[in-house]
PDB file of N, CA and C in Angstrom:
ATOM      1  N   UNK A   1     -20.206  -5.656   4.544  1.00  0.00           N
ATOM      2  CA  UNK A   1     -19.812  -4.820   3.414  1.00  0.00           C
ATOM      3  C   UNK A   1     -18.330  -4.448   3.556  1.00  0.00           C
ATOM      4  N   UNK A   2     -17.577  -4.075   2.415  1.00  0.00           N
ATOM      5  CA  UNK A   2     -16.275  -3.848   2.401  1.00  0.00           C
ATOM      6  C   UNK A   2     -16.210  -2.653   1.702  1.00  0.00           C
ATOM      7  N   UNK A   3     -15.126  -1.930   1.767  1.00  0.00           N
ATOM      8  CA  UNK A   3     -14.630  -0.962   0.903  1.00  0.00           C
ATOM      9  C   UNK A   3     -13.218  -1.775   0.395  1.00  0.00           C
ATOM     10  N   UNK A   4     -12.847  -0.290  -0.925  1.00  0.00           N
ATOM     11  CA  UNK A   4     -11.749  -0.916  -1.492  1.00  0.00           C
ATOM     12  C   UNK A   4     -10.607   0.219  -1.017  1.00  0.00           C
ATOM     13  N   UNK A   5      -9.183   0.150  -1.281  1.00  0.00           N
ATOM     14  CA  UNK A   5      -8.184   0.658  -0.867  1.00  0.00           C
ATOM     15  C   UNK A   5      -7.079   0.671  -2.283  1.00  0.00           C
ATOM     16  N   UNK A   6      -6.938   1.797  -2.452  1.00  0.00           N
ATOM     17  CA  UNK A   6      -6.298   2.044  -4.343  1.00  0.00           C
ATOM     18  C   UNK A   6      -4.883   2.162  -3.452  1.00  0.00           C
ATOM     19  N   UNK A   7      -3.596   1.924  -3.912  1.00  0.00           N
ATOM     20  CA  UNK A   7      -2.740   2.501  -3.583  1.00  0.00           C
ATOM     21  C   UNK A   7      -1.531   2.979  -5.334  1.00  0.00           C
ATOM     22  N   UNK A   8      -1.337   3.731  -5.098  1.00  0.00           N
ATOM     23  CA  UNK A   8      -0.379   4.133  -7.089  1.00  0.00           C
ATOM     24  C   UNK A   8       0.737   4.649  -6.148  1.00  0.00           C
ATOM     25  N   UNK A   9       2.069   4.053  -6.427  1.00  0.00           N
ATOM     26  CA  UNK A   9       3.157   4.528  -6.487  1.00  0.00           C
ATOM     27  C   UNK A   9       3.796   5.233  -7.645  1.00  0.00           C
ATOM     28  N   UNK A  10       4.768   6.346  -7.247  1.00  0.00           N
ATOM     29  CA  UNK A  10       5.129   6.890  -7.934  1.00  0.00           C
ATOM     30  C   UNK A  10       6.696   6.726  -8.082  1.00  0.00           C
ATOM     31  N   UNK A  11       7.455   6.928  -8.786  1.00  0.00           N
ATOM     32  CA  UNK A  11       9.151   6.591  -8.757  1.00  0.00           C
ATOM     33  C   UNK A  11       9.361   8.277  -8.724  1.00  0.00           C
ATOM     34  N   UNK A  12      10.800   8.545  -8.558  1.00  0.00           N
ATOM     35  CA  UNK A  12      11.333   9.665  -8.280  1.00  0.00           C
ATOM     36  C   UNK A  12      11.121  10.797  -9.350  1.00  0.00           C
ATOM     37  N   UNK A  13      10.882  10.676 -10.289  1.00  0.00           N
ATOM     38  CA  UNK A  13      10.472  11.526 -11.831  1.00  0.00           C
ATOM     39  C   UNK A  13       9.150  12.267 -11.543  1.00  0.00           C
ATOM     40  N   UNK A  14       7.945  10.990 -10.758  1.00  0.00           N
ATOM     41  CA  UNK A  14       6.656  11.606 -10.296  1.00  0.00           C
ATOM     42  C   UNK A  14       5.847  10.770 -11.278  1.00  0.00           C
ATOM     43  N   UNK A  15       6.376   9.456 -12.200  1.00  0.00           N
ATOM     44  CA  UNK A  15       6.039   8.594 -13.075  1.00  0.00           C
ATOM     45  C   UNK A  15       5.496   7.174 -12.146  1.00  0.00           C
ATOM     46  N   UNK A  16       4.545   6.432 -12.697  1.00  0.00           N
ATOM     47  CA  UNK A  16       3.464   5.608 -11.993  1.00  0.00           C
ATOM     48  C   UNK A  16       4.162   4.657 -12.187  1.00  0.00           C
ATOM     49  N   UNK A  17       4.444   3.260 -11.223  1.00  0.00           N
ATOM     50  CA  UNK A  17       5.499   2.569 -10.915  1.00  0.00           C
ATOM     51  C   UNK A  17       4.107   1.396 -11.425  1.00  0.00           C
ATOM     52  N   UNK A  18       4.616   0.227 -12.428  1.00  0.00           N
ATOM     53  CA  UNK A  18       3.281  -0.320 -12.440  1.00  0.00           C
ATOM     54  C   UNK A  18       4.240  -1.432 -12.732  1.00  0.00           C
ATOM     55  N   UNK A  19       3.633  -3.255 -11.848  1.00  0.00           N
ATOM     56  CA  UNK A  19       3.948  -4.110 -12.533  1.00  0.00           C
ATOM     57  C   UNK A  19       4.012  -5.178 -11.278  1.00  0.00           C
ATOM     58  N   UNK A  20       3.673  -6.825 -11.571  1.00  0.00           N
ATOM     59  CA  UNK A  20       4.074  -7.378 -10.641  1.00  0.00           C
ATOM     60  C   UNK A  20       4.856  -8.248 -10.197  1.00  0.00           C
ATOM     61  N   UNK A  21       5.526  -8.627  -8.598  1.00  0.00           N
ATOM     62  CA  UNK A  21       6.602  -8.896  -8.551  1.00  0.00           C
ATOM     63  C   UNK A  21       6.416 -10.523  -7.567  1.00  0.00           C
ATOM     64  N   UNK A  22       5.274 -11.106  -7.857  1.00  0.00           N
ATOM     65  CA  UNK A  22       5.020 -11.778  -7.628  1.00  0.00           C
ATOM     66  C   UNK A  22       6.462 -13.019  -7.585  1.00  0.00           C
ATOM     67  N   UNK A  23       7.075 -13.275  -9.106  1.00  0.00           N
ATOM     68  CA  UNK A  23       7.937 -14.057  -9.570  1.00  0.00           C
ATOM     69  C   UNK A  23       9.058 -13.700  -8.910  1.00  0.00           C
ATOM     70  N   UNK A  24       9.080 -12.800  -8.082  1.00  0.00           N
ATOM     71  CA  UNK A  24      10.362 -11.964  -7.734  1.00  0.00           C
ATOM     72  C   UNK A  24      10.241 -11.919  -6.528  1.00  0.00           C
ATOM     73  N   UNK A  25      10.020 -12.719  -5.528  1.00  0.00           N
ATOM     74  CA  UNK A  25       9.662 -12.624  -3.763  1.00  0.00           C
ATOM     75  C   UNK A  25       8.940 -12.090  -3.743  1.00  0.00           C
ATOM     76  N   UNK A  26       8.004 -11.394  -4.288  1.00  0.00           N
ATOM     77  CA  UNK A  26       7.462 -10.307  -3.549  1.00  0.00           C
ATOM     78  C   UNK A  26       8.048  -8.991  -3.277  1.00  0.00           C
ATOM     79  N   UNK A  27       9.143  -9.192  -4.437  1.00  0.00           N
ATOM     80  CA  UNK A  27      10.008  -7.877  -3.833  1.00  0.00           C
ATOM     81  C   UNK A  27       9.620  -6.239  -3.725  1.00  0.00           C
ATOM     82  N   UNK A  28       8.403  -5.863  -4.431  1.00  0.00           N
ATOM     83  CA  UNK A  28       7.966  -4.822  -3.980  1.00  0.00           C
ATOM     84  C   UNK A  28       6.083  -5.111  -3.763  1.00  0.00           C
ATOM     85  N   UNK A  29       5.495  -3.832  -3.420  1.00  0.00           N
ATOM     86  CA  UNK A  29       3.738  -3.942  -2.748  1.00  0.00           C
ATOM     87  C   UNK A  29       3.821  -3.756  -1.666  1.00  0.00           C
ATOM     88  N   UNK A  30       2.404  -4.182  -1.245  1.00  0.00           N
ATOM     89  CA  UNK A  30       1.823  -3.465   0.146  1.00  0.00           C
ATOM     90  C   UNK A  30       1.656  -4.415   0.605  1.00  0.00           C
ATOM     91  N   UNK A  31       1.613  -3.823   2.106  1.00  0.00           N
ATOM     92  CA  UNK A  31       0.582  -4.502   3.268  1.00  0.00           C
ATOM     93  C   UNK A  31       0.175  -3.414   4.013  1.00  0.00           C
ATOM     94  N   UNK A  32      -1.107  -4.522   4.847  1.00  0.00           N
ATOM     95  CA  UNK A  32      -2.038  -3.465   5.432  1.00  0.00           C
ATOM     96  C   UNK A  32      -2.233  -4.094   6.725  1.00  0.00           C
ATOM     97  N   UNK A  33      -1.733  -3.114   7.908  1.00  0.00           N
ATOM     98  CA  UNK A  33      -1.795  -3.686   8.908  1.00  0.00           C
ATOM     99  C   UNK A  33      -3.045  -2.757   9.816  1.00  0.00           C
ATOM    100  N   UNK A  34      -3.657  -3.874  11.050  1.00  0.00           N
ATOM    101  CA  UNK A  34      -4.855  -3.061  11.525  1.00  0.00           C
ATOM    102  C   UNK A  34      -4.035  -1.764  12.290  1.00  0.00           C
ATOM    103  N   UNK A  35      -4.948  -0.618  12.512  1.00  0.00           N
ATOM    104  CA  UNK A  35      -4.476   0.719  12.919  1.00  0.00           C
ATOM    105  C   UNK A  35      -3.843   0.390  14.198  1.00  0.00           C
ATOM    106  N   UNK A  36      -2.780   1.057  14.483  1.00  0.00           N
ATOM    107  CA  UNK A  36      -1.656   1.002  15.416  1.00  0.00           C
ATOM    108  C   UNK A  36      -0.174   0.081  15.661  1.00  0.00           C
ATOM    109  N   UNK A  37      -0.537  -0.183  13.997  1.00  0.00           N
ATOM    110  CA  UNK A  37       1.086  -0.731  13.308  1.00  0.00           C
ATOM    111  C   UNK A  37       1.312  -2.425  13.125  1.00  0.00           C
ATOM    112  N   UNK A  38       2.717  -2.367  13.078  1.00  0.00           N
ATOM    113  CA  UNK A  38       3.146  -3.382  12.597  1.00  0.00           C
ATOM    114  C   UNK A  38       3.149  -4.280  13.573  1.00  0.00           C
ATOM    115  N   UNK A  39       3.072  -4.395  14.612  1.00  0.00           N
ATOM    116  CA  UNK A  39       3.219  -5.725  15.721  1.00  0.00           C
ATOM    117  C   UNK A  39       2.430  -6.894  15.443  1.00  0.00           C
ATOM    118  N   UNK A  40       1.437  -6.977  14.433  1.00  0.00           N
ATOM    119  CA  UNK A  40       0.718  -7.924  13.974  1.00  0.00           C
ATOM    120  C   UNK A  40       1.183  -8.440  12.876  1.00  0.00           C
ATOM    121  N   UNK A  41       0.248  -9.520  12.144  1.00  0.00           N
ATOM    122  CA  UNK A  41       0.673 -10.100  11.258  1.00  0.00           C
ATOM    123  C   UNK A  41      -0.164  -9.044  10.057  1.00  0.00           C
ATOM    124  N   UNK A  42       0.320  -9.106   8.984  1.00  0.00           N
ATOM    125  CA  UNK A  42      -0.822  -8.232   7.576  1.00  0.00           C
ATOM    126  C   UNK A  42      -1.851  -8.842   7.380  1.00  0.00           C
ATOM    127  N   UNK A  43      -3.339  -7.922   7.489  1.00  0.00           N
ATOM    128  CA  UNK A  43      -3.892  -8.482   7.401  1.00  0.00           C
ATOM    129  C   UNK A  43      -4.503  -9.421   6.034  1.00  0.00           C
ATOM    130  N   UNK A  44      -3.946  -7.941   4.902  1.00  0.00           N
ATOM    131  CA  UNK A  44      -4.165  -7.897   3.466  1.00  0.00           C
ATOM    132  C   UNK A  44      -2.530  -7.589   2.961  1.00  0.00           C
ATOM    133  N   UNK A  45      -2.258  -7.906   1.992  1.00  0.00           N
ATOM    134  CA  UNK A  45      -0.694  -7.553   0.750  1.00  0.00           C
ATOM    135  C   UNK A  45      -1.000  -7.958  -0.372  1.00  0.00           C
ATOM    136  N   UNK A  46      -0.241  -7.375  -1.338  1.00  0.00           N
ATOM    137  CA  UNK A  46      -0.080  -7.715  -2.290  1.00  0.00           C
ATOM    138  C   UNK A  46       0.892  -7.535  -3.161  1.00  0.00           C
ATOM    139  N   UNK A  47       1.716  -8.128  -4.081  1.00  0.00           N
ATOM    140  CA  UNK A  47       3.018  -8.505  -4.555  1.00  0.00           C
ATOM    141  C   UNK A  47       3.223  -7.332  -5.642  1.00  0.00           C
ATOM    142  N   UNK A  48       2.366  -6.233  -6.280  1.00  0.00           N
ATOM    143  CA  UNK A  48       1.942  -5.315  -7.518  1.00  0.00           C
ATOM    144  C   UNK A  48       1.723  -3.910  -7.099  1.00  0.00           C
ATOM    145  N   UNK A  49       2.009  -3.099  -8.048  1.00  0.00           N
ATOM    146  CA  UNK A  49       1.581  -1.679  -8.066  1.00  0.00           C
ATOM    147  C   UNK A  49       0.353  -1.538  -9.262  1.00  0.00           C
ATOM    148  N   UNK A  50      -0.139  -0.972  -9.520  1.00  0.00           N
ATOM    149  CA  UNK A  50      -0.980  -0.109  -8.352  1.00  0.00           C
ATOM    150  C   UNK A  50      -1.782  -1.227  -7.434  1.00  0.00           C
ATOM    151  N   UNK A  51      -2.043  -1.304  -6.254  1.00  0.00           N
ATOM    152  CA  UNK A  51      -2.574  -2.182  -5.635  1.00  0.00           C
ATOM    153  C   UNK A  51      -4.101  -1.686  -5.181  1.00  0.00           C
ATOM    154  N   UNK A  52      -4.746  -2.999  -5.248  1.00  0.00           N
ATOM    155  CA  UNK A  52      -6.208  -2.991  -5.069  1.00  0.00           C
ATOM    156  C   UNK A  52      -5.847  -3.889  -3.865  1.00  0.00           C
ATOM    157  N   UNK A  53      -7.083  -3.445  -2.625  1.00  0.00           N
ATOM    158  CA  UNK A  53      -7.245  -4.279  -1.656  1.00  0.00           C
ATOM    159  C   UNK A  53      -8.591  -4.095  -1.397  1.00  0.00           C
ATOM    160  N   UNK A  54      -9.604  -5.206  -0.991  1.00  0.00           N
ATOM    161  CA  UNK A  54     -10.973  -4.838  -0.416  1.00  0.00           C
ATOM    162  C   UNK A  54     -10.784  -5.330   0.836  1.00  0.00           C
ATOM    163  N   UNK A  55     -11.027  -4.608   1.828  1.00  0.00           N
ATOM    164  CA  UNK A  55     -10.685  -4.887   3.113  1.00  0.00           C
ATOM    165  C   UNK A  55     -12.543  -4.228   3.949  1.00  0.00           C
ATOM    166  N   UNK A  56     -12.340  -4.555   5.471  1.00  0.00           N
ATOM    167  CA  UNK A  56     -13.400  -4.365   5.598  1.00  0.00           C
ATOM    168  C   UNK A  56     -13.388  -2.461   6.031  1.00  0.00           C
ATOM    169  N   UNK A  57     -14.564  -2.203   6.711  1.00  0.00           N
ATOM    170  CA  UNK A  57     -14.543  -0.756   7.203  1.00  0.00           C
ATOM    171  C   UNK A  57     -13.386  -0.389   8.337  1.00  0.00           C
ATOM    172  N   UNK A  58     -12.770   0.423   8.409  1.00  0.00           N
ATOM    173  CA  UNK A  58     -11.820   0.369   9.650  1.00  0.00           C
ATOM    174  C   UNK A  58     -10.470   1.314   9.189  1.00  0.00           C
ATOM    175  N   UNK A  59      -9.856   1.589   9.818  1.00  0.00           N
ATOM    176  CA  UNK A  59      -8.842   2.499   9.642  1.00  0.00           C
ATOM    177  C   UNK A  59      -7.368   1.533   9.810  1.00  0.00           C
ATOM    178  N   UNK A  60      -6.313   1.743   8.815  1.00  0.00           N
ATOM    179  CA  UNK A  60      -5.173   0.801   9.068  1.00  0.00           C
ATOM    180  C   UNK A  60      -3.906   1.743   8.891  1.00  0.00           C
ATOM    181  N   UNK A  61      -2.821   0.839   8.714  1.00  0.00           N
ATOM    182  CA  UNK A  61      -1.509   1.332   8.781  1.00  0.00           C
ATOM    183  C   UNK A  61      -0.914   0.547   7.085  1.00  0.00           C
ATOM    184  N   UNK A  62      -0.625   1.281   6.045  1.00  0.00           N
ATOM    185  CA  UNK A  62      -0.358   0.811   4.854  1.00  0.00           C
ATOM    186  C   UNK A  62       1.331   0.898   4.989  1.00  0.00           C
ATOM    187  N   UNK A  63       1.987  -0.211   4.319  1.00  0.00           N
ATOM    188  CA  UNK A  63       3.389  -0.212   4.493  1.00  0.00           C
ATOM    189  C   UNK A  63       3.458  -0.468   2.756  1.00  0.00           C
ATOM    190  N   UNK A  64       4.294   0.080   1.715  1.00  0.00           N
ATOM    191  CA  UNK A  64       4.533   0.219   0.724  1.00  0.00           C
ATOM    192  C   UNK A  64       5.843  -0.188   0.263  1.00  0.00           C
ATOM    193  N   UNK A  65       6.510  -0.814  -0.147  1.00  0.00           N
ATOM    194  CA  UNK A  65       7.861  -1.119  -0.749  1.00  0.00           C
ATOM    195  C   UNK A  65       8.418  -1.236  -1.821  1.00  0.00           C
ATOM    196  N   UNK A  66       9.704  -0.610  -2.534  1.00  0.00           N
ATOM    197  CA  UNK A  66      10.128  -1.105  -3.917  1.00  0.00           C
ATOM    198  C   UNK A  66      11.364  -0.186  -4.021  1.00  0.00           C
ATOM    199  N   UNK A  67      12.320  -1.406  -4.568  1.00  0.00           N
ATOM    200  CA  UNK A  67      13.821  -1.428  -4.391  1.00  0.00           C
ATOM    201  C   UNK A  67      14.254  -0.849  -3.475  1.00  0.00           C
ATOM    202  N   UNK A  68      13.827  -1.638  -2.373  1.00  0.00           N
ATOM    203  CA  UNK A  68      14.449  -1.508  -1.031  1.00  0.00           C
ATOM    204  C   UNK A  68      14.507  -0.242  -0.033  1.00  0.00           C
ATOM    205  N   UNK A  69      13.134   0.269  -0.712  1.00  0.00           N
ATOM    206  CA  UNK A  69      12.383   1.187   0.123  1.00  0.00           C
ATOM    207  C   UNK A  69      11.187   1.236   0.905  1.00  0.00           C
ATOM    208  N   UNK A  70      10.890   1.742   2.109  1.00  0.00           N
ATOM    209  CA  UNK A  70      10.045   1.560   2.227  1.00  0.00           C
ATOM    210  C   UNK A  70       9.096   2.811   2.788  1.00  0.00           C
ATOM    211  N   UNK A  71       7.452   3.031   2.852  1.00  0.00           N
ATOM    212  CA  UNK A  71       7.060   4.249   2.703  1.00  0.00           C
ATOM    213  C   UNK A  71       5.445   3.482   4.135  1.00  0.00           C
ATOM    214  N   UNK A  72       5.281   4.135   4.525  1.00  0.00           N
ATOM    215  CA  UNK A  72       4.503   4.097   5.604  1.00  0.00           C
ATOM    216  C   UNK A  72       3.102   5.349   5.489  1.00  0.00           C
ATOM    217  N   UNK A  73       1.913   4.731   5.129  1.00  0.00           N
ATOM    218  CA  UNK A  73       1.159   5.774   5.553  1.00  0.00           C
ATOM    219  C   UNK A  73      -0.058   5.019   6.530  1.00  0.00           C
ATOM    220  N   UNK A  74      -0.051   5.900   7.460  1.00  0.00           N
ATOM    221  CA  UNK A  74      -0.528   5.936   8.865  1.00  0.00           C
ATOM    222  C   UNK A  74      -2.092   6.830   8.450  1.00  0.00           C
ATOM    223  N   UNK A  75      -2.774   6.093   9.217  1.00  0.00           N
ATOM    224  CA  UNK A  75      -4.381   6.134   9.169  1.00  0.00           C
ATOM    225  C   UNK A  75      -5.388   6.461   8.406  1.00  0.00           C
ATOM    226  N   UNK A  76      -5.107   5.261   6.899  1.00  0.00           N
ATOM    227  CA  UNK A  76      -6.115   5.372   5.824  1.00  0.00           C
ATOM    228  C   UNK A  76      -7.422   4.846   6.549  1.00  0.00           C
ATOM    229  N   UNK A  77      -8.105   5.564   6.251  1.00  0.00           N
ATOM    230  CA  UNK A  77      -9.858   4.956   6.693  1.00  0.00           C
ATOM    231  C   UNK A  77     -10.361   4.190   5.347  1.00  0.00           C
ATOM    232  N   UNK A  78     -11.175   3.612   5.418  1.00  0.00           N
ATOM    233  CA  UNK A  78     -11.584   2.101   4.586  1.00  0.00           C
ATOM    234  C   UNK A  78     -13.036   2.423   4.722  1.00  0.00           C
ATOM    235  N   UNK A  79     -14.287   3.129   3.821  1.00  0.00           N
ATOM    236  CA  UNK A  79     -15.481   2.997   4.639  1.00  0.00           C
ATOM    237  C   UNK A  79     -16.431   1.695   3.415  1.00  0.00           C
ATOM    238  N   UNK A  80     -17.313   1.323   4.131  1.00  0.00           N
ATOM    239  CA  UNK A  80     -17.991   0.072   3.482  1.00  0.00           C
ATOM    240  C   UNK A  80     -18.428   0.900   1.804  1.00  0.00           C
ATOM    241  N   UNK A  81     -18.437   0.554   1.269  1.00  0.00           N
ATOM    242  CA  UNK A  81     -18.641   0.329  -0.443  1.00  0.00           C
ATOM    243  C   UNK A  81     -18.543   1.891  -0.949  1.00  0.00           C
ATOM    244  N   UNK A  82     -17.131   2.001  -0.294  1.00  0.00           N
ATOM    245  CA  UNK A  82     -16.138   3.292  -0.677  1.00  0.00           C
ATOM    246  C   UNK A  82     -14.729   2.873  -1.252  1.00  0.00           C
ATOM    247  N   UNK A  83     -14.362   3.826  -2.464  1.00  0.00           N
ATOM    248  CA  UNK A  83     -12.879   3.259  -2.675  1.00  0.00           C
ATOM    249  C   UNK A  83     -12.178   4.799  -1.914  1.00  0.00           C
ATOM    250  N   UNK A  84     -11.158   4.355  -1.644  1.00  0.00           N
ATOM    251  CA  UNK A  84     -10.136   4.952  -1.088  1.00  0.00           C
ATOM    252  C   UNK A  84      -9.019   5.034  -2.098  1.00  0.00           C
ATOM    253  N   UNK A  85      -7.751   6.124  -2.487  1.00  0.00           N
ATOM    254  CA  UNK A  85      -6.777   5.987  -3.325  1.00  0.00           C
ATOM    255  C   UNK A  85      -5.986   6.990  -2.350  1.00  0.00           C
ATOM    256  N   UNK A  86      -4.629   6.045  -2.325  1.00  0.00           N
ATOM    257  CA  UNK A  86      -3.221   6.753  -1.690  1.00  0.00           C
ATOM    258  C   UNK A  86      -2.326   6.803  -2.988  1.00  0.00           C
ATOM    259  N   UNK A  87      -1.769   8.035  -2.478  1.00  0.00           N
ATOM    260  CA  UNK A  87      -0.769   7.363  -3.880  1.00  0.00           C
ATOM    261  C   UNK A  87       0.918   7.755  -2.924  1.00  0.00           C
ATOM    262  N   UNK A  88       1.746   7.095  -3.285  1.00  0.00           N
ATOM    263  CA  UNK A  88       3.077   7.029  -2.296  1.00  0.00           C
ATOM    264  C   UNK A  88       4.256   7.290  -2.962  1.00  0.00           C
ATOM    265  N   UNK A  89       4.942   8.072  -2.687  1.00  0.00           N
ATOM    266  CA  UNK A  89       6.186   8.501  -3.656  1.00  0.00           C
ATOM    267  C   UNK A  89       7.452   7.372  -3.105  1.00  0.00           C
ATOM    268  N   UNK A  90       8.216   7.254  -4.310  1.00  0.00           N
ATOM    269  CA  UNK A  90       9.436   6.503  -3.750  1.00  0.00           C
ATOM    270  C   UNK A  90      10.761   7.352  -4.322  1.00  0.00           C
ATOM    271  N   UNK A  91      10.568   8.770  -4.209  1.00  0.00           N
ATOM    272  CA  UNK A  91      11.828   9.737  -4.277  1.00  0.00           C
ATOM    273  C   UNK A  91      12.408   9.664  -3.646  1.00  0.00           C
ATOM    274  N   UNK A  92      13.284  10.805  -3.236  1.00  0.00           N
ATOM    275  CA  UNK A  92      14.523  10.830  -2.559  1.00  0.00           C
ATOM    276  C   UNK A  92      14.020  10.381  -1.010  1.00  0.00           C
ATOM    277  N   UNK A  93      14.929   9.803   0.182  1.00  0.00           N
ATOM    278  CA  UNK A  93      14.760   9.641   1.533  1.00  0.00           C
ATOM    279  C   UNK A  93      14.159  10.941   2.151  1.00  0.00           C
ATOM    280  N   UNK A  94      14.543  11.530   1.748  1.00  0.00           N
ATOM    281  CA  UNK A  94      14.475  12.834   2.147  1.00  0.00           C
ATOM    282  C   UNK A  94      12.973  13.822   2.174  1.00  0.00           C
ATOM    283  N   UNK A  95      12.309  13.159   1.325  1.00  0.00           N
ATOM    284  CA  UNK A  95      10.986  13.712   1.217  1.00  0.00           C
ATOM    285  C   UNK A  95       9.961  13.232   2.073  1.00  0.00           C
TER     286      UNK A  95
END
């Protein structure tokens, strides 16, 4: 069994960042690395906001990006035929 993993970015206004950048490198989206970071390869990404991932049960490390930002949240839990929703600001550095 799997659960799912919502992620909604927000831009600096507090407005929902939606669209994908597939055609565009990949230049913004997620990845999801297993819990205790990046030294691995991702296990799950995806090239779009808001991002859907079904991943299995387990706790990870979500890495978020867009225009050359990037946002880190540390220990989403994933439980089997549960959705999960993060949502990640891309305001100021500072927040």
């Amino acid at each position: 069994a799997t659960g799912e993993l919502f992620v909604q970015a927000l831009d600096a206004a507090g407005g929902e960042i939606v669209g994908d950048s597939t055609g565009f490198r990949c230049a913004w989206g997620v990845e999801v690395f297993p819990d205790g970071g990046e030294d691995s390869p991702p296990m799950a990404s995806t090239c779009s906001f808001p991002a859907r991932l079904e991943l299995p049960p387990g706790t990870y490390q979500v890495r978020a990006r867009w225009k050359g930002i990037e946002r880190v949240i540390a220990a989403v839990t994933v439980e089997a035929g549960a959705s999960s929703l993060r949502a990640v600001s891309f305001g100021r550095e500072t927040e």
